[in-house]
Protein backbone atom coordinates (compact mmCIF):
# COMPACT_ATOMS: atom_id res chain seq x y z
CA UNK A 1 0.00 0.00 0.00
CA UNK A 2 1.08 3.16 -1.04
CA UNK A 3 -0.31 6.74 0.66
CA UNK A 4 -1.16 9.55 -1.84
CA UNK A 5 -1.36 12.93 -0.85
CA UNK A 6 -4.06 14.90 -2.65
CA UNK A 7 -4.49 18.48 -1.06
CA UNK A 8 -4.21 17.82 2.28
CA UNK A 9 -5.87 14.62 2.39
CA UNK A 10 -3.58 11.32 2.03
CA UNK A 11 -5.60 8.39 0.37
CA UNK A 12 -4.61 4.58 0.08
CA UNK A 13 -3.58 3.66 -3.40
CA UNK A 14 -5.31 0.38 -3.55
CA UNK A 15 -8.56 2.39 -2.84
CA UNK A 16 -8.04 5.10 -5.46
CA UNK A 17 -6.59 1.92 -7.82
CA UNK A 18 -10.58 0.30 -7.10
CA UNK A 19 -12.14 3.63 -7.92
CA UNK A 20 -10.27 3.77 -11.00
CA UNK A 21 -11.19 0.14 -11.89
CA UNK A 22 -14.92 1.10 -11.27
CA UNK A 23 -14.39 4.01 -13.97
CA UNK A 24 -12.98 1.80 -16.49
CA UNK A 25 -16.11 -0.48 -15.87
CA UNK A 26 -18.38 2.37 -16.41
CA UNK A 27 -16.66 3.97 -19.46
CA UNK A 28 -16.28 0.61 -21.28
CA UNK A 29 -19.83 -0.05 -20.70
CA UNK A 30 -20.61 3.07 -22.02
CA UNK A 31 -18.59 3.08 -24.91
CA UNK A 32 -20.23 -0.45 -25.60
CA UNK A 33 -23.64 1.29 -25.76
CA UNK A 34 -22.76 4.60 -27.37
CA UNK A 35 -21.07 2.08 -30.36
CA UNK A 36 -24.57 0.19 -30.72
CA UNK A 37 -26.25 3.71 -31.37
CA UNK A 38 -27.49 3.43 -35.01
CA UNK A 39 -25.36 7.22 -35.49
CA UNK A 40 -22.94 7.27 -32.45
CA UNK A 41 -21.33 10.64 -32.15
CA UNK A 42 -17.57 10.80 -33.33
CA UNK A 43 -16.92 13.52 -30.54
CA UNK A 44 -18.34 11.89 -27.27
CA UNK A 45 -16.80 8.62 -28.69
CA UNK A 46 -13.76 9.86 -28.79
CA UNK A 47 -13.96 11.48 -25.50
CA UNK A 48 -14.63 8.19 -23.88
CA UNK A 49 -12.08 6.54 -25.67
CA UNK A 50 -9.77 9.23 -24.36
CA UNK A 51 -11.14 9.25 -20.75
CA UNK A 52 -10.92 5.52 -20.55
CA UNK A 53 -7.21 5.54 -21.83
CA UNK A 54 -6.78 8.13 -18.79
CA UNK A 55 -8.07 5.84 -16.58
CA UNK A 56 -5.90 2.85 -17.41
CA UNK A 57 -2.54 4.62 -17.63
CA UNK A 58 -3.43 6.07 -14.04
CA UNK A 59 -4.21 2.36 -12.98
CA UNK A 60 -0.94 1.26 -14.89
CA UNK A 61 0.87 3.87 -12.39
CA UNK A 62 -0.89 2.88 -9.02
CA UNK A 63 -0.37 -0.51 -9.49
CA UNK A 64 2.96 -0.33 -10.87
CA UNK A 65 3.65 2.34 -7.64
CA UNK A 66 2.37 -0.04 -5.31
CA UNK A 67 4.54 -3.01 -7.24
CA UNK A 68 7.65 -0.90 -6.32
CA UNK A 69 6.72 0.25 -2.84
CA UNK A 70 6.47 -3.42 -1.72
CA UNK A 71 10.25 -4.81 -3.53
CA UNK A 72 11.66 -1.54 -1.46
CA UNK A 73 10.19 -2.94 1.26
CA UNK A 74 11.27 -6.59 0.64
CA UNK A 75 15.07 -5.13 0.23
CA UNK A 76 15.10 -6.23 -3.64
């Protein structure tokens, strides 16, 4: 577990990670039903696609944070 500092709050990594995993959820779902629109808007699909790439990179980074934090703390 990693702590974040965001203001002047500190949050636990793996909960912002499971936020972040409950985005991508949402915005793939979305993007599945904005595709199956008979005319689905180039713009907000895009946007999605753009939001949801957001959201994985950030996951990428927490997890890949958190990966590091515990071989520090194993002395690797």
């Amino acid at each position: 577990m990693t702590r974040l500092s965001i203001g002047d709050v500190e949050h636990n990594s793996e909960d912002v990670a499971r936020k972040v995993e409950g985005d991508i959820a949402f915005l793939t779902e979305r993007l599945h039903l904005l595709e199956q629109q008979q005319k689905p808007n180039a713009v907000i699909l895009q946007t999605y696609r753009d939001m949801l790439e957001s959201r994985f990179a950030v996951l990428h980074w927490l997890r890949q944070d958190s990966a590091q934090t515990k071989r520090l703390a194993s002395g690797q």
